[in-house]
PDB file of N, CA and C in Angstrom:
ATOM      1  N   UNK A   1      10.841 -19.847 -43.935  1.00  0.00           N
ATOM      2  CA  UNK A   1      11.093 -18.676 -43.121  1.00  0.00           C
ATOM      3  C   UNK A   1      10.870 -19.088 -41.667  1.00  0.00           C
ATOM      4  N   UNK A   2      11.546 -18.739 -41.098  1.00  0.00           N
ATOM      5  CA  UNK A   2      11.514 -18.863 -39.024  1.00  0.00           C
ATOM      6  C   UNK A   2      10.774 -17.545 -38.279  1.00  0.00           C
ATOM      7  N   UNK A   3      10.154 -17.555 -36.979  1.00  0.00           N
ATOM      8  CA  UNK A   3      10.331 -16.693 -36.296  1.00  0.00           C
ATOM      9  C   UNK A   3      11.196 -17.188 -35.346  1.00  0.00           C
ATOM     10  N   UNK A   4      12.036 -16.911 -34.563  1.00  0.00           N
ATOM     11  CA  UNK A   4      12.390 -16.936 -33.504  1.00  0.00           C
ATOM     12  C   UNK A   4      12.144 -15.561 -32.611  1.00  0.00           C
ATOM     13  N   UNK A   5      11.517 -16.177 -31.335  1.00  0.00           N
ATOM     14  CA  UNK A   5      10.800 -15.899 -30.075  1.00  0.00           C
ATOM     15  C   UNK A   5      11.759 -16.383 -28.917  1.00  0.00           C
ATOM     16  N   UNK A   6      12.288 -15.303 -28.432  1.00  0.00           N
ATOM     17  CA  UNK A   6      13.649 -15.080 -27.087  1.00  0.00           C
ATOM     18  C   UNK A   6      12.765 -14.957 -26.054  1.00  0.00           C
ATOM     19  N   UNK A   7      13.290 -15.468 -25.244  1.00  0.00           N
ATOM     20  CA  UNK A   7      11.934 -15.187 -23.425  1.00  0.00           C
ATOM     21  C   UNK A   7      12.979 -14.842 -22.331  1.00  0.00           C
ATOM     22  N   UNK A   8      13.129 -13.925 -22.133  1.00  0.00           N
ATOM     23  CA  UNK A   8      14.570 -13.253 -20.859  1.00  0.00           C
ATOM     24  C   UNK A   8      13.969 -14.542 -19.888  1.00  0.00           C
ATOM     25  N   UNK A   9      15.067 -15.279 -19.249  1.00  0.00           N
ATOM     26  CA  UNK A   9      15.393 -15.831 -18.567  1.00  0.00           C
ATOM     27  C   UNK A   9      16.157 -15.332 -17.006  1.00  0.00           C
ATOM     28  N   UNK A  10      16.510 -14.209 -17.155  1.00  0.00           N
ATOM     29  CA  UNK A  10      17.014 -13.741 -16.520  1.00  0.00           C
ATOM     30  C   UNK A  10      16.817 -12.178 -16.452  1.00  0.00           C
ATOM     31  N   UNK A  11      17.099 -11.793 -14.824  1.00  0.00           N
ATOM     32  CA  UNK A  11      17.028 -10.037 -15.070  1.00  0.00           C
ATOM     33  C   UNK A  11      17.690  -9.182 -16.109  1.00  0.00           C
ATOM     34  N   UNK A  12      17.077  -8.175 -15.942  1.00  0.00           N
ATOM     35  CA  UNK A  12      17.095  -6.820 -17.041  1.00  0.00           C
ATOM     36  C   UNK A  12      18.516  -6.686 -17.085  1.00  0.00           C
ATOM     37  N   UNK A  13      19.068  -6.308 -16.208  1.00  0.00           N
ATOM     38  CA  UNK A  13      20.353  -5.823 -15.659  1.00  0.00           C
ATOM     39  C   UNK A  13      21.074  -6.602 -16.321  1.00  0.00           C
ATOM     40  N   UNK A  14      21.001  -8.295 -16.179  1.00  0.00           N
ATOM     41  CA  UNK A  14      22.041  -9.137 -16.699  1.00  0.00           C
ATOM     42  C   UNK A  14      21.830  -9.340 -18.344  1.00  0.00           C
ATOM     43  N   UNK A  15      20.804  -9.112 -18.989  1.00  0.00           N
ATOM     44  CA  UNK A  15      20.959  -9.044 -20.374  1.00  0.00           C
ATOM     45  C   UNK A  15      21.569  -7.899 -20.837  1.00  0.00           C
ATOM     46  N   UNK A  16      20.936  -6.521 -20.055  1.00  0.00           N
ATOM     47  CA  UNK A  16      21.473  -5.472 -20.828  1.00  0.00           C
ATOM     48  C   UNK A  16      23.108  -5.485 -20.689  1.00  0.00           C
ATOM     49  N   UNK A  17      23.370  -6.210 -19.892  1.00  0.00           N
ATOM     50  CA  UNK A  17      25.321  -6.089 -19.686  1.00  0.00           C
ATOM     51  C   UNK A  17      25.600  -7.200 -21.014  1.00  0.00           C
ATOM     52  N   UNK A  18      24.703  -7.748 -21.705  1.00  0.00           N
ATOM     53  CA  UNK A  18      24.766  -8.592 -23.050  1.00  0.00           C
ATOM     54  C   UNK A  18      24.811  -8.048 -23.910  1.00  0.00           C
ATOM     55  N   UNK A  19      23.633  -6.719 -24.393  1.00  0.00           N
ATOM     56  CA  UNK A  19      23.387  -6.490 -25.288  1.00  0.00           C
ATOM     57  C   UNK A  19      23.940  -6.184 -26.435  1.00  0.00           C
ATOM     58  N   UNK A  20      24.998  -4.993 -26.213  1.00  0.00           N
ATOM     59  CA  UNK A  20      26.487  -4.699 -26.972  1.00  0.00           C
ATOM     60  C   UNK A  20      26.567  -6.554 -27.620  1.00  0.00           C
ATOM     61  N   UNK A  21      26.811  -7.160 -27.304  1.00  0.00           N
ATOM     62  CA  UNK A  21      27.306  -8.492 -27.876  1.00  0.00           C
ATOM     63  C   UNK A  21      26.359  -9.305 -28.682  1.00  0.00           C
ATOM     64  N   UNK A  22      25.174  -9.257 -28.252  1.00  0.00           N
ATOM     65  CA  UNK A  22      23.928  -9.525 -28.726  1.00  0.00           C
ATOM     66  C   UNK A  22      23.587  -8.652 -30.261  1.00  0.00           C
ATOM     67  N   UNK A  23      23.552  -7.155 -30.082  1.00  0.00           N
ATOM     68  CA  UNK A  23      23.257  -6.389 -31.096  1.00  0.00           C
ATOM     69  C   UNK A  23      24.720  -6.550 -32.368  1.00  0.00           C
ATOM     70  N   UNK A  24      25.891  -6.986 -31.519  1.00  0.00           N
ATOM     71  CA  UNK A  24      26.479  -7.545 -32.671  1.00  0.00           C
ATOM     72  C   UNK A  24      26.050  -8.999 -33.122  1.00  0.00           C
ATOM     73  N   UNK A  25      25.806  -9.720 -32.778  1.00  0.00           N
ATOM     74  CA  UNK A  25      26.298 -11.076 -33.173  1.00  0.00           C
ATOM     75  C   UNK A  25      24.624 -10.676 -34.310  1.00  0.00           C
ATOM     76  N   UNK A  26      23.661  -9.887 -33.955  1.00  0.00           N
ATOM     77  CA  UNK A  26      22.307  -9.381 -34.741  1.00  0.00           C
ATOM     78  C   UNK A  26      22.833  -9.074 -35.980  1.00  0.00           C
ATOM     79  N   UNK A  27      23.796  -7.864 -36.136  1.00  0.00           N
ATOM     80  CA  UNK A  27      24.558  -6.834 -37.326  1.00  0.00           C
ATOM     81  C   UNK A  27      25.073  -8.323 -37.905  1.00  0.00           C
ATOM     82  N   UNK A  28      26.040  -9.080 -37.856  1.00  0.00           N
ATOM     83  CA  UNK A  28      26.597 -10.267 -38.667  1.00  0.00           C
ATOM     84  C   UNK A  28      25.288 -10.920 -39.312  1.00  0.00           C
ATOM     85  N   UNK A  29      24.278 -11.367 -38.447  1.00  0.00           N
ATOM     86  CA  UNK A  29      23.654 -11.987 -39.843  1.00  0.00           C
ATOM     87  C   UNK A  29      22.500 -11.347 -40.232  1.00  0.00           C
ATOM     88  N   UNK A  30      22.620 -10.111 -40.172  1.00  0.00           N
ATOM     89  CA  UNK A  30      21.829  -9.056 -41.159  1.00  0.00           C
ATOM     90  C   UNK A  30      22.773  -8.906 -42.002  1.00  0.00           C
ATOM     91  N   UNK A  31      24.040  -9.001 -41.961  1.00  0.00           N
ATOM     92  CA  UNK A  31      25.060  -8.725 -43.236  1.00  0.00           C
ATOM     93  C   UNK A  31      25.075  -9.989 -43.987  1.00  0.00           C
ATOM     94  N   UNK A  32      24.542 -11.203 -43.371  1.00  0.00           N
ATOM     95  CA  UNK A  32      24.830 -12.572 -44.027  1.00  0.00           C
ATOM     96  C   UNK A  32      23.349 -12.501 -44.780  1.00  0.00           C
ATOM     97  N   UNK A  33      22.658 -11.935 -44.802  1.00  0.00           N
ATOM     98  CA  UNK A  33      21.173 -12.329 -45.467  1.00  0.00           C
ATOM     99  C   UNK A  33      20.512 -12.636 -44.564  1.00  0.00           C
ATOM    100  N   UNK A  34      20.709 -13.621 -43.115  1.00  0.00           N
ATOM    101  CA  UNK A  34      19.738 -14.559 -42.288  1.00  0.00           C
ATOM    102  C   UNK A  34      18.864 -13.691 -41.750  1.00  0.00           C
ATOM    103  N   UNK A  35      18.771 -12.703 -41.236  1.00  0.00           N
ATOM    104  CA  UNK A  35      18.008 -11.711 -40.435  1.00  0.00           C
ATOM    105  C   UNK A  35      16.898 -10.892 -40.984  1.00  0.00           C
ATOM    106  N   UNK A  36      16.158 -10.710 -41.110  1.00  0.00           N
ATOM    107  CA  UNK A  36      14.954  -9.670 -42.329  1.00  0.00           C
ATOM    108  C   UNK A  36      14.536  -8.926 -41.197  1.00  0.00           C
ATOM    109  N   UNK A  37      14.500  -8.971 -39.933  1.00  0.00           N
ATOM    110  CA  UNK A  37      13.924  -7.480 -38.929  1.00  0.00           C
ATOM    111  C   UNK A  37      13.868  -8.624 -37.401  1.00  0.00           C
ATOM    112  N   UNK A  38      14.223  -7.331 -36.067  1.00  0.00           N
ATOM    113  CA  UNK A  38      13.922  -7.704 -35.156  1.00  0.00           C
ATOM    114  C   UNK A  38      14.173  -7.085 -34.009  1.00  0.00           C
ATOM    115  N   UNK A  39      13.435  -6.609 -32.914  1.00  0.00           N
ATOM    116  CA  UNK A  39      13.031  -6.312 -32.019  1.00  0.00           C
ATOM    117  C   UNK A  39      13.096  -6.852 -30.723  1.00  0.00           C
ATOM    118  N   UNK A  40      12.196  -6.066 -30.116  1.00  0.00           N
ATOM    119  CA  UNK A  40      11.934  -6.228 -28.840  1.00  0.00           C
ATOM    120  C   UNK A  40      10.588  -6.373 -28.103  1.00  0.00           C
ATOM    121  N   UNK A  41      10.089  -7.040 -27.408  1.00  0.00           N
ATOM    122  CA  UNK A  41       8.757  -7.473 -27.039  1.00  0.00           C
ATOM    123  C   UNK A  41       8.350  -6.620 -26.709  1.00  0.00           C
ATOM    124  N   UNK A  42       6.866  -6.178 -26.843  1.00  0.00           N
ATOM    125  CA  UNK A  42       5.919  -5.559 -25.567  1.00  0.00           C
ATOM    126  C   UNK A  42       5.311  -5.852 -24.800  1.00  0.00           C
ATOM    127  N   UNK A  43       5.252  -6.314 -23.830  1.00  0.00           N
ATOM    128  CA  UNK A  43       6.588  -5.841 -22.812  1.00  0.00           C
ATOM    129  C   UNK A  43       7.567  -6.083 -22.859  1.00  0.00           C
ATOM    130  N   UNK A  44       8.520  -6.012 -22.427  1.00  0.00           N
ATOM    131  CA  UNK A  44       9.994  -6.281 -22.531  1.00  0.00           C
ATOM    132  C   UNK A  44      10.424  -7.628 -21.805  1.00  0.00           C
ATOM    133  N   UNK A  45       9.985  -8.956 -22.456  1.00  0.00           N
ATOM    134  CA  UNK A  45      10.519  -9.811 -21.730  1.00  0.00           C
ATOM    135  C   UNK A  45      10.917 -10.597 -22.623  1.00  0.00           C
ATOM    136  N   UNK A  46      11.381  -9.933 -23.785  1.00  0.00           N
ATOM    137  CA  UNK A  46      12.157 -10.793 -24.609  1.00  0.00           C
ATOM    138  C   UNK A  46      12.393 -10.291 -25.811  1.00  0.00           C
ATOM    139  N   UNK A  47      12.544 -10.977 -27.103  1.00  0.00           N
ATOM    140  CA  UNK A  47      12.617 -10.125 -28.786  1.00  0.00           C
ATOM    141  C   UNK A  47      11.834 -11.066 -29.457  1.00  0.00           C
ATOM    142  N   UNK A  48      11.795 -10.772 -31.002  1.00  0.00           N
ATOM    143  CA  UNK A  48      11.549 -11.621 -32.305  1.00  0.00           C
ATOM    144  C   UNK A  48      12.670 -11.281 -33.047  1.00  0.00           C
ATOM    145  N   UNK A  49      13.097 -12.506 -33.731  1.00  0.00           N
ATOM    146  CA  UNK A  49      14.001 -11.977 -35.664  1.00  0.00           C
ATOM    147  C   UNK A  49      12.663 -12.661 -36.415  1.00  0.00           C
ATOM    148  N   UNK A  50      13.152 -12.187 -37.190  1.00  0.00           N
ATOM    149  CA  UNK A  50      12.275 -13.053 -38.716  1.00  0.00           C
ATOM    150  C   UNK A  50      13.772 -13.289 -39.427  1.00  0.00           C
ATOM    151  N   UNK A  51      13.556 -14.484 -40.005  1.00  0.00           N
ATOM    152  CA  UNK A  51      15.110 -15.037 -40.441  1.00  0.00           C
ATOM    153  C   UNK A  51      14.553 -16.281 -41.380  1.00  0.00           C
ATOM    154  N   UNK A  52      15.640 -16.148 -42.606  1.00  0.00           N
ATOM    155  CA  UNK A  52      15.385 -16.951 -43.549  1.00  0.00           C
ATOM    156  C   UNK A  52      17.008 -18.107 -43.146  1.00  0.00           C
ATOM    157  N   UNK A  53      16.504 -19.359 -43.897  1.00  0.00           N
ATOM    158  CA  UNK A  53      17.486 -20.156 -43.590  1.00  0.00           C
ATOM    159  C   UNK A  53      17.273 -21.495 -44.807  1.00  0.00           C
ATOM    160  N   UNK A  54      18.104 -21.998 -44.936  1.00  0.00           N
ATOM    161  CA  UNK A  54      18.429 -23.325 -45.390  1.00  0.00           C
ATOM    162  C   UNK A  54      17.320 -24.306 -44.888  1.00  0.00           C
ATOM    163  N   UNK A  55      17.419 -24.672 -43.725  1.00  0.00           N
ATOM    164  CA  UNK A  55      16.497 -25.644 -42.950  1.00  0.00           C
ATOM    165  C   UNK A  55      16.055 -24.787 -41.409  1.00  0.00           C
ATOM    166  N   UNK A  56      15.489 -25.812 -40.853  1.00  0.00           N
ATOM    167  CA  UNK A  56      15.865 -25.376 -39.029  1.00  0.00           C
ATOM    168  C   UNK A  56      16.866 -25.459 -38.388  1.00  0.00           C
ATOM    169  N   UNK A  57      17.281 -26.673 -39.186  1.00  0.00           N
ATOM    170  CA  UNK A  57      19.071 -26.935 -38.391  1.00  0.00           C
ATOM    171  C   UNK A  57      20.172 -26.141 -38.089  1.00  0.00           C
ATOM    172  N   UNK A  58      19.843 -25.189 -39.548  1.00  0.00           N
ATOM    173  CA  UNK A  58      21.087 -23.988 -39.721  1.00  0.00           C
ATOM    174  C   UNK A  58      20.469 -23.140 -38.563  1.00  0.00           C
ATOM    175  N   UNK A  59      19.011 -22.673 -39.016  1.00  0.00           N
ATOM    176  CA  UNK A  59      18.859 -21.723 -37.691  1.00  0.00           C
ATOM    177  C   UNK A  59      18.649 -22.400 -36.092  1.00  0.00           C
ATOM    178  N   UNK A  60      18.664 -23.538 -36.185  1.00  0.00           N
ATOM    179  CA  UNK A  60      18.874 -23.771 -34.675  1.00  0.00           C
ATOM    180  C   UNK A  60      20.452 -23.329 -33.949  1.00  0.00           C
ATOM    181  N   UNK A  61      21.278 -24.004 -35.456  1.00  0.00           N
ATOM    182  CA  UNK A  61      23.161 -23.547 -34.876  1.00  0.00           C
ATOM    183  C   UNK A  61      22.790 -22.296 -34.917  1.00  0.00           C
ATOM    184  N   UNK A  62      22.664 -21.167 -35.806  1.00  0.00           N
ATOM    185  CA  UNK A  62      22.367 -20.077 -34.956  1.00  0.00           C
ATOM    186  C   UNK A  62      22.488 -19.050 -33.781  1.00  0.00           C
ATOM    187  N   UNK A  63      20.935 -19.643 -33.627  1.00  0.00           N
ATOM    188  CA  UNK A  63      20.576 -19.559 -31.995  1.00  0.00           C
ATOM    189  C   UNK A  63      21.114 -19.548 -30.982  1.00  0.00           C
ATOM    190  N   UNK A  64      21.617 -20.691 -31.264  1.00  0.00           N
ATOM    191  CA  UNK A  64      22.863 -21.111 -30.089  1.00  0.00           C
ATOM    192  C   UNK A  64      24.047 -20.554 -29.986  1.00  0.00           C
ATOM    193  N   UNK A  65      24.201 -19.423 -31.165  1.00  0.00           N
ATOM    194  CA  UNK A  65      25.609 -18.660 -30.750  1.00  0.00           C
ATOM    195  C   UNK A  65      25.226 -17.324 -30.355  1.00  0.00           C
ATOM    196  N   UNK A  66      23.783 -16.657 -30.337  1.00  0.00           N
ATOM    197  CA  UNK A  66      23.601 -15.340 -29.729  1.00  0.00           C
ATOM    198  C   UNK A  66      24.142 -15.405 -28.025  1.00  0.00           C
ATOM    199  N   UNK A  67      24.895 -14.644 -27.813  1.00  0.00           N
ATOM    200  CA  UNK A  67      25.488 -14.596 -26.475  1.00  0.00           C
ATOM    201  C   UNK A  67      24.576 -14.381 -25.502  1.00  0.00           C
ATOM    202  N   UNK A  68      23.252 -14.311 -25.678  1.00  0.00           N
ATOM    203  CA  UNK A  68      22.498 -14.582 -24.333  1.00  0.00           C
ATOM    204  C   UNK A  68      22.569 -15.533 -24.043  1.00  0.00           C
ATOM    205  N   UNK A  69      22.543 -17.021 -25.209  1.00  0.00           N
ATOM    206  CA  UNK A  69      22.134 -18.334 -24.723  1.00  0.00           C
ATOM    207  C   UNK A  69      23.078 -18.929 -23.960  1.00  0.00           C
ATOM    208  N   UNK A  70      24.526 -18.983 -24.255  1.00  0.00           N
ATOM    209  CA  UNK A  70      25.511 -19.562 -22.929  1.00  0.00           C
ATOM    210  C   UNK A  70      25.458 -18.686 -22.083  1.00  0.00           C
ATOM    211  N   UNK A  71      25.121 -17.726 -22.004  1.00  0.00           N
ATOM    212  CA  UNK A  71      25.107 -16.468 -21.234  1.00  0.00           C
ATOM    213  C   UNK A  71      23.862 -17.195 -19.656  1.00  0.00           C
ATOM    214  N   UNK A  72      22.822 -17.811 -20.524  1.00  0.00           N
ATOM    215  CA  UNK A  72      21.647 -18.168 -19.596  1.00  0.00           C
ATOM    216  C   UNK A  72      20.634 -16.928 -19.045  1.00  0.00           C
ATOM    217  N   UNK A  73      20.649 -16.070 -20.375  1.00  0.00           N
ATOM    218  CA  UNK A  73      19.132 -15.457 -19.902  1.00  0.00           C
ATOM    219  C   UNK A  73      18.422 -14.978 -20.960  1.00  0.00           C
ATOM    220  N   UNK A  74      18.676 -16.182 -21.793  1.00  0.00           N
ATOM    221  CA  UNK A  74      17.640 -15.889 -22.674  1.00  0.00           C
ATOM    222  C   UNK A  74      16.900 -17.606 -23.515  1.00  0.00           C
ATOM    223  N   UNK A  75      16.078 -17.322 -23.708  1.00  0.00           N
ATOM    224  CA  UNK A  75      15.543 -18.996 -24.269  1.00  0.00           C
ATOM    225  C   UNK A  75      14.787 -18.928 -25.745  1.00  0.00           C
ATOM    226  N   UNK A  76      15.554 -19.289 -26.814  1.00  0.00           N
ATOM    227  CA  UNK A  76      14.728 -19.544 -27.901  1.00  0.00           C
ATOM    228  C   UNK A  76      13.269 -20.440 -28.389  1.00  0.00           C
ATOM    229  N   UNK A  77      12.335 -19.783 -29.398  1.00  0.00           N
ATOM    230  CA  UNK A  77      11.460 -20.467 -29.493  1.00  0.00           C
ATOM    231  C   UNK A  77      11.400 -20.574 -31.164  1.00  0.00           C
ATOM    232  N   UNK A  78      11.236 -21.300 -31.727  1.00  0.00           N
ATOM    233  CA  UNK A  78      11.184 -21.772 -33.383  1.00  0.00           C
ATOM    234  C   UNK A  78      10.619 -21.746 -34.118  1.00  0.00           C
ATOM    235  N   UNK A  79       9.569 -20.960 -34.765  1.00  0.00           N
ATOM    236  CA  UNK A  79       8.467 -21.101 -35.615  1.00  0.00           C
ATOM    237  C   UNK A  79       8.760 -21.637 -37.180  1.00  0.00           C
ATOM    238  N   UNK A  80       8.696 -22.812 -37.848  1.00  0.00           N
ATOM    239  CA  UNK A  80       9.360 -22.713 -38.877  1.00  0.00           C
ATOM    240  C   UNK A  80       7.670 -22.239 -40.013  1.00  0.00           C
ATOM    241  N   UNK A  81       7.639 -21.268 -40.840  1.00  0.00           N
ATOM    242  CA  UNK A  81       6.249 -20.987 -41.576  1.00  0.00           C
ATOM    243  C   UNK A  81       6.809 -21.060 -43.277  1.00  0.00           C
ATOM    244  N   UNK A  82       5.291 -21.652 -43.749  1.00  0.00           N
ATOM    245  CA  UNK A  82       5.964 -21.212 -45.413  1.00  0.00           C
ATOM    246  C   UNK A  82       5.319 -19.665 -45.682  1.00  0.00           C
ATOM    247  N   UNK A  83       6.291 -18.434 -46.378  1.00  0.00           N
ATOM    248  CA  UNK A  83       5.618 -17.176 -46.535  1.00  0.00           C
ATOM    249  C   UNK A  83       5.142 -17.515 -47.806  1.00  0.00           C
ATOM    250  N   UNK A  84       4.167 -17.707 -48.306  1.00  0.00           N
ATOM    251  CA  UNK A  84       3.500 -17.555 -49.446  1.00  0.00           C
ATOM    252  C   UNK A  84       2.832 -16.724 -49.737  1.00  0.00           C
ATOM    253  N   UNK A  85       2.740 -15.759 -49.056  1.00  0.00           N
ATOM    254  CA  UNK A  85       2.143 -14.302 -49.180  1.00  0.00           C
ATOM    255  C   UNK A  85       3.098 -13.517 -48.824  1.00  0.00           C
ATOM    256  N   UNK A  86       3.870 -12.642 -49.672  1.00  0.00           N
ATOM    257  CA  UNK A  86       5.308 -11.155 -48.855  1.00  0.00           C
ATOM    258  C   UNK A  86       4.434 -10.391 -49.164  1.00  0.00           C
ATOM    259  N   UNK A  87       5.136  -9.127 -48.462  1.00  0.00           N
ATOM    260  CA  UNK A  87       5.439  -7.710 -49.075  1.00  0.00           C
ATOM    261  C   UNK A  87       6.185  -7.557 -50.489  1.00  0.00           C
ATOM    262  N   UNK A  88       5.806  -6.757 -51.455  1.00  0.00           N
ATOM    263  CA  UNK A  88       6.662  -6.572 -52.214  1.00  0.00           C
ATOM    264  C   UNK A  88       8.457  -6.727 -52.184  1.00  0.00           C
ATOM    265  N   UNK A  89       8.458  -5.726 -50.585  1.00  0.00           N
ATOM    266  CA  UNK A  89      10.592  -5.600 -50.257  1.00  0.00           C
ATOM    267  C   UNK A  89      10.863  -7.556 -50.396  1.00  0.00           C
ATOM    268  N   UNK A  90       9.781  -8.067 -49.674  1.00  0.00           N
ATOM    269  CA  UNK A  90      10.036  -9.967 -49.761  1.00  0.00           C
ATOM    270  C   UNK A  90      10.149 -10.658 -50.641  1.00  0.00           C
ATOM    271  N   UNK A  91       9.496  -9.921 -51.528  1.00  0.00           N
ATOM    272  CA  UNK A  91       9.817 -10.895 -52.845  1.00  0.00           C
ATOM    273  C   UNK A  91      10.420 -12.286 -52.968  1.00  0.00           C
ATOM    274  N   UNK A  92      11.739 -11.952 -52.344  1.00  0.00           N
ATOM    275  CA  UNK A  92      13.025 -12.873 -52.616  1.00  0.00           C
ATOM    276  C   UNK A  92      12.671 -13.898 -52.101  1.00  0.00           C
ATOM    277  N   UNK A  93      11.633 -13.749 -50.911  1.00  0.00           N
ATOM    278  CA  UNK A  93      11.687 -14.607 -49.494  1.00  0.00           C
ATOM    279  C   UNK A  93      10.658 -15.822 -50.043  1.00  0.00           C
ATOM    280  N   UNK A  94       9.521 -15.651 -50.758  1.00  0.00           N
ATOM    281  CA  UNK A  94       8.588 -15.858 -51.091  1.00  0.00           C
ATOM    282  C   UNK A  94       8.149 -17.442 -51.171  1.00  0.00           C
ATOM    283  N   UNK A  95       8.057 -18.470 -50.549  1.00  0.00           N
ATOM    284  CA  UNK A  95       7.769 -19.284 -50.797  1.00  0.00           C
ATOM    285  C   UNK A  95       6.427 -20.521 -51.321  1.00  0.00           C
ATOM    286  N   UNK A  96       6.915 -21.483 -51.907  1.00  0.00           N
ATOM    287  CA  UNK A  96       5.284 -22.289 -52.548  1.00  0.00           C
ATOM    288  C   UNK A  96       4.973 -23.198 -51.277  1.00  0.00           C
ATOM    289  N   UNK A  97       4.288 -23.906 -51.760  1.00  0.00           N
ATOM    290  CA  UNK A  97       3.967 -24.897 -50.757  1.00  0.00           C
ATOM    291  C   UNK A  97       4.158 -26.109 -51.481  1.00  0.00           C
ATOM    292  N   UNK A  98       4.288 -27.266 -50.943  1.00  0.00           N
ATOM    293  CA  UNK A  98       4.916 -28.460 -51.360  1.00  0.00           C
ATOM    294  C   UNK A  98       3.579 -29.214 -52.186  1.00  0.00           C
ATOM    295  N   UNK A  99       4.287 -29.984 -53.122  1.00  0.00           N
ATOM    296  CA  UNK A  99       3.784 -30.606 -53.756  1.00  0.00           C
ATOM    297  C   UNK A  99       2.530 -31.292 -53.100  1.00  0.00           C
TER     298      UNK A  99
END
């Protein structure tokens, strides 16, 4: 499981003229499975997803297509974690730890 951690790079003004594009390219991989929840910081200087993936690799390509990032005001950060503890809704997500 990943967190990814967004850090606005740029003013308010110039993301929110993103967002529409952003909150889609979000809706696609909540429809693909990759996405499990995500927000917006408190304060507002950036978001989280929680996102399941293949490796990091897949979610690094990703990353790199949310339209903030060619956009330049926004900067990803990578957490890769094993969940070995869910919520019940996680079940699915649930992972062991390696041999």
């Amino acid at each position: 499981m990943f967190i990814l951690e967004l850090t606005y790079t740029a003013p308010l003004e110039r993301v929110d003229a993103l967002l529409p594009a952003h909150i889609a390219w979000l809706e696609r991989h909540y429809a693909a499975g990759t996405f499990l929840a995500s927000g917006r910081k408190v304060p507002r200087d950036g978001g989280v997803i929680l996102a399941v993936a293949p490796d990091r690799s897949a979610v690094e390509a990703i990353a790199a297509t949310d339209p903030f990032v060619p956009a330049g005001v926004a900067d990803y950060r990578i957490t890769e974690f094993l969940a070995t503890t869910v919520a019940p809704v996680l079940a699915a997500h649930r992972e062991s730890l390696p041999s």
